[in-house]
Protein backbone atom coordinates (compact mmCIF):
# COMPACT_ATOMS: atom_id res chain seq x y z
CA UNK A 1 -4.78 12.22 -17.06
CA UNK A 2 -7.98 12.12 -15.59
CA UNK A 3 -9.62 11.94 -12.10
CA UNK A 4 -11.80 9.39 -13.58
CA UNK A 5 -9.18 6.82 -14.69
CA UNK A 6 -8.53 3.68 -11.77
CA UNK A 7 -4.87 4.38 -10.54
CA UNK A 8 -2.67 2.02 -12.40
CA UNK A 9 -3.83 3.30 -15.54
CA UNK A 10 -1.69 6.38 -15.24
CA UNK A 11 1.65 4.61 -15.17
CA UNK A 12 0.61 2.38 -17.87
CA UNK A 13 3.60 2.62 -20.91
CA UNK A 14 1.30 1.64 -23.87
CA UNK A 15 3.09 -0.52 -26.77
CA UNK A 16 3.49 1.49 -29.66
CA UNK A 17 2.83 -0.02 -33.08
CA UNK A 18 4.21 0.14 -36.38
CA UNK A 19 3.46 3.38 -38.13
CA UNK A 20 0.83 2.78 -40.85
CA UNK A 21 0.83 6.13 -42.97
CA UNK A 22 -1.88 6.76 -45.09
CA UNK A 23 0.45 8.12 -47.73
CA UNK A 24 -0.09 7.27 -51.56
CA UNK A 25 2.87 5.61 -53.67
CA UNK A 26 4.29 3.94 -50.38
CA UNK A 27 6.83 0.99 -50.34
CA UNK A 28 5.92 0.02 -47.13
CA UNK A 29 8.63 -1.87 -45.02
CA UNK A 30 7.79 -0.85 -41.49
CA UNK A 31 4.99 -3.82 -39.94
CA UNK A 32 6.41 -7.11 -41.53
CA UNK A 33 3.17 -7.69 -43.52
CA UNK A 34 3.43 -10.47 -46.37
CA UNK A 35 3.45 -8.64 -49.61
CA UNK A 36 1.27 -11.70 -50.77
CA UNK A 37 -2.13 -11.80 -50.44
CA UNK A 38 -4.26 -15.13 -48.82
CA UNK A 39 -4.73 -18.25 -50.38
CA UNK A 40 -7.88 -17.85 -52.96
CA UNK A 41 -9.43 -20.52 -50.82
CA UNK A 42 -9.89 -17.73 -48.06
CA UNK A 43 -11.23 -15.22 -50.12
CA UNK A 44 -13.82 -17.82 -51.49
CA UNK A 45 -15.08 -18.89 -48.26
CA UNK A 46 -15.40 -15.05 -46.93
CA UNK A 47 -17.38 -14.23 -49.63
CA UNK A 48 -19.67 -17.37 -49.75
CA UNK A 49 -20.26 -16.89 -45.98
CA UNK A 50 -20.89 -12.82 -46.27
CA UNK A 51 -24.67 -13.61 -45.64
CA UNK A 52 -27.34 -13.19 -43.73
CA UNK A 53 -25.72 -15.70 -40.91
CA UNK A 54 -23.48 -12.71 -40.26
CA UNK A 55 -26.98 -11.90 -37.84
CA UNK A 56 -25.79 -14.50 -35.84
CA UNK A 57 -23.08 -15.25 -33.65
CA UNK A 58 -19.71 -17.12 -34.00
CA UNK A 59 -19.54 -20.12 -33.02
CA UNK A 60 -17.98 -19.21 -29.74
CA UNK A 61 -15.38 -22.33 -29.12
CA UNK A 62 -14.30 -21.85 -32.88
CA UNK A 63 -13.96 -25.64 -33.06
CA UNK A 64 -13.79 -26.23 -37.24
CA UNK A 65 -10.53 -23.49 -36.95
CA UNK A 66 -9.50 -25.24 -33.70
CA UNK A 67 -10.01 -28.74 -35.68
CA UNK A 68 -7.66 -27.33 -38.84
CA UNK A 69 -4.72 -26.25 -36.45
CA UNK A 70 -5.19 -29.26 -34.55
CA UNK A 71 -4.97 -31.55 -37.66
CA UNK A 72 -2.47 -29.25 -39.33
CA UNK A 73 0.35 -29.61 -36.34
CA UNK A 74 -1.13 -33.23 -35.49
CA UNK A 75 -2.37 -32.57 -31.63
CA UNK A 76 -5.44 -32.98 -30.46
CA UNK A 77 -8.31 -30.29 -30.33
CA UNK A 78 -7.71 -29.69 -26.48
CA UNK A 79 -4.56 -28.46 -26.86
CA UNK A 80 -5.33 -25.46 -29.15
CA UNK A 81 -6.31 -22.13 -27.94
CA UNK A 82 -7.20 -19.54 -30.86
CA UNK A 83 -7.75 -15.44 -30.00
CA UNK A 84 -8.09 -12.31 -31.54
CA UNK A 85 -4.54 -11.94 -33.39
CA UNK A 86 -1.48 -13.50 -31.22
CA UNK A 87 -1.10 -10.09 -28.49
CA UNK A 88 -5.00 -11.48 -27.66
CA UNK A 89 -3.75 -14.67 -27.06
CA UNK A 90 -0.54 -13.46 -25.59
CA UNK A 91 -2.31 -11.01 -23.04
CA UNK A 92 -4.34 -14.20 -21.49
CA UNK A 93 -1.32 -16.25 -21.26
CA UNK A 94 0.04 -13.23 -19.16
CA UNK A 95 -2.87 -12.68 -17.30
CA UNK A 96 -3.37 -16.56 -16.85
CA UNK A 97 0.44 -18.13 -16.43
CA UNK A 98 2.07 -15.47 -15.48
CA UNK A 99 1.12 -13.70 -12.24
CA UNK A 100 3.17 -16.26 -9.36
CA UNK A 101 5.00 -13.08 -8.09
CA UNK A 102 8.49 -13.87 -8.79
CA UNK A 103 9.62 -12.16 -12.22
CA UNK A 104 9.09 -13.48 -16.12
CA UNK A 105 12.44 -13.60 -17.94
CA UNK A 106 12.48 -12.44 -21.40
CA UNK A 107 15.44 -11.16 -23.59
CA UNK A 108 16.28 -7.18 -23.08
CA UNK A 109 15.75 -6.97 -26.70
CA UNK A 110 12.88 -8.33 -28.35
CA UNK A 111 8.89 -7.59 -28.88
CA UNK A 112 8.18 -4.86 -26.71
CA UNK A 113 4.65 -5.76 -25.62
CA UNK A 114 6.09 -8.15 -23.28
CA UNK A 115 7.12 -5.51 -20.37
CA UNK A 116 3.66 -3.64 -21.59
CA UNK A 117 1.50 -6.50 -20.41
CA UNK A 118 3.71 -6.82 -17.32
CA UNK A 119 2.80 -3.16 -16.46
CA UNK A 120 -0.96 -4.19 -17.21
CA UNK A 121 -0.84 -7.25 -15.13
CA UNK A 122 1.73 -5.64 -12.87
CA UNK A 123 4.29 -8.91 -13.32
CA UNK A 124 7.24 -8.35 -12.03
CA UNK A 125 10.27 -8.73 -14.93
CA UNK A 126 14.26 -9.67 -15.68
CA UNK A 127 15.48 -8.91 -19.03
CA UNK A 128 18.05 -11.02 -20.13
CA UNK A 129 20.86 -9.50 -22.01
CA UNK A 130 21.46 -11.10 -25.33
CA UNK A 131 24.92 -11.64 -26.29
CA UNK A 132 26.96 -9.44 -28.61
CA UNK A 133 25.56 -11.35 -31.57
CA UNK A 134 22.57 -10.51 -30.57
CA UNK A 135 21.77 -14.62 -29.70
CA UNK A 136 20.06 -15.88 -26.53
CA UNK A 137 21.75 -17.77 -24.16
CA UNK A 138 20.00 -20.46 -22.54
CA UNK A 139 22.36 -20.64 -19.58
CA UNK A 140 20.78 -16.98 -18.50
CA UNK A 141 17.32 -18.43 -17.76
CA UNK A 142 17.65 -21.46 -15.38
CA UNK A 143 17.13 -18.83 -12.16
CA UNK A 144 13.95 -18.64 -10.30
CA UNK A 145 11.72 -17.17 -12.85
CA UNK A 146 7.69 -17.13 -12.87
CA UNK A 147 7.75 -18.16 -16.47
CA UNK A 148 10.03 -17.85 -19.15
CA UNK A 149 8.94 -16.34 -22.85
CA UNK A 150 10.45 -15.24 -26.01
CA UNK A 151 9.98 -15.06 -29.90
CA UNK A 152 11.47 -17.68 -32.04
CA UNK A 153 12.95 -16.20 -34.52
CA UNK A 154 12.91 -13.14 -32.08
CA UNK A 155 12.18 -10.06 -32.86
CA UNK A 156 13.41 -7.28 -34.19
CA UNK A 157 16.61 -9.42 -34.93
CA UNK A 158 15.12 -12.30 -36.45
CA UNK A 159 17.80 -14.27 -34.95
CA UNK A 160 16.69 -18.14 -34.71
CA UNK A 161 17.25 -20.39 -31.98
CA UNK A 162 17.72 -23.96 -32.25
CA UNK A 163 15.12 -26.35 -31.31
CA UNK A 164 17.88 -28.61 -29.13
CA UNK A 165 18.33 -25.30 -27.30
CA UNK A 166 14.76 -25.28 -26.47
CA UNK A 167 14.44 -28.21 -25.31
CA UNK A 168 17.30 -27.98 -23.57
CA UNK A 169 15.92 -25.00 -21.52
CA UNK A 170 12.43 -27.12 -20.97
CA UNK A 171 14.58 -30.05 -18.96
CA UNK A 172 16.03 -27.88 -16.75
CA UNK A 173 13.12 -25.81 -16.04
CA UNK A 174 10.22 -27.52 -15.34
CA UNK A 175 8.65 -26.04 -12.70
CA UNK A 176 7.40 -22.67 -14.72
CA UNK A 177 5.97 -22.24 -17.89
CA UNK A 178 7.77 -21.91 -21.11
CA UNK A 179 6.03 -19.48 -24.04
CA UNK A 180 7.74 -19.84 -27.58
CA UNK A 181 6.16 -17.16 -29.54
CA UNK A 182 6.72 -18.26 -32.86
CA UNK A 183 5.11 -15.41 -35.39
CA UNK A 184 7.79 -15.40 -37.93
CA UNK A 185 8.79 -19.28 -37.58
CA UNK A 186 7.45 -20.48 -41.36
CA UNK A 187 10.10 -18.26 -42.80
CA UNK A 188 12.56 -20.75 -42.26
CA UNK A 189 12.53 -22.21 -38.23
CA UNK A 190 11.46 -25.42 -36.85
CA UNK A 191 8.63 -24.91 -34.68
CA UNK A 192 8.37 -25.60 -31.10
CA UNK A 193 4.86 -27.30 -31.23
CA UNK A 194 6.78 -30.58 -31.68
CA UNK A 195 7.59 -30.85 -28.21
CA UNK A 196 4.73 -29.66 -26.63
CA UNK A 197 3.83 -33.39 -25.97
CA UNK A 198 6.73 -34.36 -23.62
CA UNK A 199 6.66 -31.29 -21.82
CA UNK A 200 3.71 -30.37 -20.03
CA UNK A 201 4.94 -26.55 -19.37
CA UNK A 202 5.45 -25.42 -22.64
CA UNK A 203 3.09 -23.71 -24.36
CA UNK A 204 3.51 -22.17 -28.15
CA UNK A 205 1.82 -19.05 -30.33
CA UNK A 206 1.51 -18.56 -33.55
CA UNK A 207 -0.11 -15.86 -35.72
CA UNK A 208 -1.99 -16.16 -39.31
CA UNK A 209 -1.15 -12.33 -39.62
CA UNK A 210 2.29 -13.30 -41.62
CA UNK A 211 3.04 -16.46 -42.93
CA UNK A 212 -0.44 -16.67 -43.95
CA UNK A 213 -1.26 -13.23 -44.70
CA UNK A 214 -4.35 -12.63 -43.06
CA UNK A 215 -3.14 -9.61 -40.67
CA UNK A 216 -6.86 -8.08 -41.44
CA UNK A 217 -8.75 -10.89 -39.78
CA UNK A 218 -6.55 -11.20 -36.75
CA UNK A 219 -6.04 -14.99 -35.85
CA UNK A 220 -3.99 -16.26 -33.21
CA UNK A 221 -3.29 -19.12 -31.53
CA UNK A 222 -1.09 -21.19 -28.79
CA UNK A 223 -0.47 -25.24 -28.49
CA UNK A 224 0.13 -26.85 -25.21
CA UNK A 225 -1.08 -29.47 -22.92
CA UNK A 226 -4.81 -29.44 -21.96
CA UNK A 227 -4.40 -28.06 -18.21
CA UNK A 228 -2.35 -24.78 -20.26
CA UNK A 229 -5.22 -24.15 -22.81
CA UNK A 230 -8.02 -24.76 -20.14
CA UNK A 231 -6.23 -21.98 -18.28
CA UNK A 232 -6.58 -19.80 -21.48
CA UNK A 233 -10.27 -20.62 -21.76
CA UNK A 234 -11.24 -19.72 -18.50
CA UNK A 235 -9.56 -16.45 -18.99
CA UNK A 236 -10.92 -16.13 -22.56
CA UNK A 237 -15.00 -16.92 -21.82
CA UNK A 238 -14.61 -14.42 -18.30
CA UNK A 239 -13.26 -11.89 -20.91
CA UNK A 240 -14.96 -12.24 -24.31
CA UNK A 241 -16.63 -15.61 -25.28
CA UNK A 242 -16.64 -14.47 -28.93
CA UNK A 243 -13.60 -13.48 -29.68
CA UNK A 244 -12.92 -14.41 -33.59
CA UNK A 245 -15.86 -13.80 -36.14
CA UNK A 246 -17.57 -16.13 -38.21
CA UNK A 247 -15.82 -14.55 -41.60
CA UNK A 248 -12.07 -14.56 -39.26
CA UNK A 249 -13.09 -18.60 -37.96
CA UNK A 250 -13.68 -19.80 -41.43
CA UNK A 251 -11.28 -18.11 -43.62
CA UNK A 252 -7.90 -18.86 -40.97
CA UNK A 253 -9.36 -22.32 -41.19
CA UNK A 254 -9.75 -22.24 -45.46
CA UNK A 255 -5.82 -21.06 -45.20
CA UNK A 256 -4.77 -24.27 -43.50
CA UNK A 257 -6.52 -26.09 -46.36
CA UNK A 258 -4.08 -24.62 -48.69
CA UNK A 259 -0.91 -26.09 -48.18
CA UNK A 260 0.76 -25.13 -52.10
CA UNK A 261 -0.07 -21.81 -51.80
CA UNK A 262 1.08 -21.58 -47.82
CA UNK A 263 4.52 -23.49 -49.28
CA UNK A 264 4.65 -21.34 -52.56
CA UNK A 265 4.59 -17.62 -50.98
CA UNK A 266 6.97 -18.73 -48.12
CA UNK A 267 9.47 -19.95 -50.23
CA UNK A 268 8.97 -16.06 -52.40
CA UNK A 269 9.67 -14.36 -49.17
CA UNK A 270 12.51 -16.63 -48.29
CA UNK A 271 14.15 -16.04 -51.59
CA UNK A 272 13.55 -12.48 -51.73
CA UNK A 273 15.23 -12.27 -48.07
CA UNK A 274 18.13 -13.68 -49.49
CA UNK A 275 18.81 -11.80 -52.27
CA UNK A 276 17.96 -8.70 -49.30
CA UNK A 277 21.11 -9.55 -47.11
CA UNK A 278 23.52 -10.37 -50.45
CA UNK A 279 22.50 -6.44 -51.56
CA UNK A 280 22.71 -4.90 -48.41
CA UNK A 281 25.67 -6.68 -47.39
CA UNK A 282 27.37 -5.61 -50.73
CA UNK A 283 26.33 -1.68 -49.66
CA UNK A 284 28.06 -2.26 -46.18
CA UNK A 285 25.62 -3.20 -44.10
CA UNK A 286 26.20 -5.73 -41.52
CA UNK A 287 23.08 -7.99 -41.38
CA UNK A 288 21.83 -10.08 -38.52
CA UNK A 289 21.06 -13.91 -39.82
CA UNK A 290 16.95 -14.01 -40.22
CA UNK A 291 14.50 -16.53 -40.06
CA UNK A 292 11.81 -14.23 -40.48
CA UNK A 293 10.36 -12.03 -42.84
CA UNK A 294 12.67 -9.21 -42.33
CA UNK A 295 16.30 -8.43 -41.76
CA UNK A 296 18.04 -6.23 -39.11
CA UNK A 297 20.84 -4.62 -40.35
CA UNK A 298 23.09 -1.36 -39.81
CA UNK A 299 25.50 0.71 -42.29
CA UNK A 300 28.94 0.56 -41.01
CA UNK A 301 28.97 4.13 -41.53
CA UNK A 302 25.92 5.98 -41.73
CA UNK A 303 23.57 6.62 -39.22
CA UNK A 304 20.69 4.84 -38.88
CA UNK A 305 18.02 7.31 -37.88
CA UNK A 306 19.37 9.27 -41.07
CA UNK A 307 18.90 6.34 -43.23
CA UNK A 308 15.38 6.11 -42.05
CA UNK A 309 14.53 9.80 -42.84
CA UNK A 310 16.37 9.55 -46.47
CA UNK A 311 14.41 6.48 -47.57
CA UNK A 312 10.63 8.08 -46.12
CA UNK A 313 11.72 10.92 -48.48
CA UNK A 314 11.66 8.74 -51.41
CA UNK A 315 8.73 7.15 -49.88
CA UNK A 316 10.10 3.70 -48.69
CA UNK A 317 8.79 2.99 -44.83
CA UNK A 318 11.11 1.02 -42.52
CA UNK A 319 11.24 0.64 -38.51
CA UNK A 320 14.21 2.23 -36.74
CA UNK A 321 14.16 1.71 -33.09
CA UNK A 322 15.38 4.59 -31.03
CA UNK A 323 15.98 1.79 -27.79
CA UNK A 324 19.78 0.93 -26.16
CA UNK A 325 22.03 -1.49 -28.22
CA UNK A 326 20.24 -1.44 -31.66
CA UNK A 327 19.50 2.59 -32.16
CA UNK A 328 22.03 1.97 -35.17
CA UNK A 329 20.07 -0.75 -36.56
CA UNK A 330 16.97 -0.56 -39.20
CA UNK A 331 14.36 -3.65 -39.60
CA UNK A 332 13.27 -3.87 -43.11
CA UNK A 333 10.45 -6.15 -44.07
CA UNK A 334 10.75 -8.43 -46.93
CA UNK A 335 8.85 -7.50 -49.76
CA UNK A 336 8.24 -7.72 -53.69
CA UNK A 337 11.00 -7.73 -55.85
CA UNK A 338 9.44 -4.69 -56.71
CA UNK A 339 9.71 -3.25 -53.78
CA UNK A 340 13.20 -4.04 -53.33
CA UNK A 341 14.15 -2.51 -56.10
CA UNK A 342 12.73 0.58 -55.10
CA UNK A 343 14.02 0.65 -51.33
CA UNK A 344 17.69 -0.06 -52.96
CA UNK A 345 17.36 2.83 -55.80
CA UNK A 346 16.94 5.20 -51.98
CA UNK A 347 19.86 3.53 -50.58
CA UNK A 348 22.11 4.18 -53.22
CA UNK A 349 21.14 7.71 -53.62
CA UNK A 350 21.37 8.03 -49.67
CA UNK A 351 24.89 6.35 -49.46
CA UNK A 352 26.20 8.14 -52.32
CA UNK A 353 25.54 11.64 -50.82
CA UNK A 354 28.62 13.09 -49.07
């Protein structure tokens, strides 16, 4: 701490990312990357436009990747907001939506940069318990709230929720906005963005850095009614007016060009996800259902934080949470074949020690 620092900075909690070790021989299962790489189409267009325009600056409204996403989900232009990576995007929806003084309701377990950027914007909060399944219930959100938002398939569970729940939540509370952050939603949801047009307080996020695999450039981006994303803007251009690069603008909007390949990895995750829960459920795990590019799951017998150290002795990275109600649980991302073979060859040395 430091005389120098403005007051609330000392009680800030900072969010605390996945661990990326820079350890050779990994089999990294920790951050929910794609094991797939981008669409050729994006690493064309980087390298075409790795020129001498890089002396100039983005275009600063990012309108040909705001025209892709528009034309991709069928809105308009106006209501699409793009940021650096989805916690950019998410932090001026915070700072923007957020701050009416009565508290944002999010579930008590999901992504835990939510109650980080309530500290930063000093929001006041409710988390909602999720049931024993580990499912939201809609009926614990129609109180006086200053917004509502959660992931969809939320996270760490990747537990879905049903698009007639959502909208079910939207026509009883109208007065606040709604956020759907759907990172993980191509992995086998129905997105939100489908309703955005009949309800004028529900905005919804995305991210390029899974489904898409372009992590590295850091892409985000929300849908909503005009009056939400002009909100963003103004937030955005008092903040940083350029935002996403000219390499990060034209190679998210190259990956919306390439539908096959978008289709064709998705559908390898998916697969591999499923074959994931049929092993792990035959080694006694118990597996939450996912929609995402990872499972949740515990051992019915073995602890979890010991499973976690056995498997980063073999070299295999997951996430173990050390948090209330799912310290037994690990999140494992999907990844190669490959790389499931070698995170069950750990497992079945761990489990088979007395």
């Amino acid at each position: 701490m430091s005389r120098f620092w403005s007051p609330f900075v000392k009680d800030l909690v900072p969010y605390v990312p996945g661990e990326q070790p820079k350890l050779s021989k990994l089999t990294k299962l920790n951050t929910n990357e794609n094991p797939y790489g981008p669409s050729p189409k994006v690493l064309e267009i980087i390298k075409d436009e790795a020129n001498d325009a890089l002396r100039l600056y983005p275009d600063p409204n990012s309108d040909v990747l705001k025209s892709a996403i528009a034309d991709y989900h069928g809105v308009s232009v106006t209501q699409v907001f793009v940021g650096n990576g989805s916690d950019e995007v998410l932090a001026h929806i915070f700072h923007g939506l957020f701050q009416h003084g009565k508290p944002l309701l999010f579930p008590d377990i999901t992504y835990s940069f939510y109650p980080v950027y309530c500290g930063l914007y000093q929001i006041p909060f409710e988390a909602i318990p999720l049931d024993d399944a580990f499912q939201i219930r809609i009926e614990e959100y129609r109180g006086i709230n200053g917004g509502i938002i959660f992931p969809n398939p939320n996270a760490p569970t990747g537990c879905f929720l049903a698009l007639s729940e959502i909208e079910r939540l939207l026509t009883v509370n109208n007065e606040t906005v709604v956020v759907i952050d759907e990172a993980y939603v191509d992995f086998g949801g129905e997105s939100a963005v489908s309703l955005v047009n009949r309800f004028p307080n529900l905005l919804v996020t995305q991210t390029l850095s899974k489904s898409r695999s372009l992590a590295g450039l850091r892409v985000g981006f929300a849908v909503g009614h005009p009056d939400l994303i002009e909100a963003l803007e103004r937030i955005k251009n008092s903040f940083n007016s350029y935002p996403l690069d000219r390499l990060a603008q034209l190679g998210a909007a190259a990956s919306f060009a390439d539908q096959a390949y978008f289709e064709q990895t998705c559908s390898a995750v998916i697969s591999e996800r499923e074959a994931m829960v049929a092993k792990l459920s035959a080694m006694d795990f118990q597996v939450l259902p996912s929609a995402a590019n990872f499972v949740f799951c515990r051992h019915r017998v073995r602890d979890a934080a010991e499973l976690a150290a056995g498997l980063r002795e073999d070299g295999v990275i997951v996430r173990h949470f050390k948090m209330p109600r799912i310290e037994q649980y690990l999140r494992v991302t999907v990844g190669k074949p490959e790389e499931s073979e070698m995170l069950f060859s750990s497992l079945k040395r761990i489990l088979a020690e007395a």
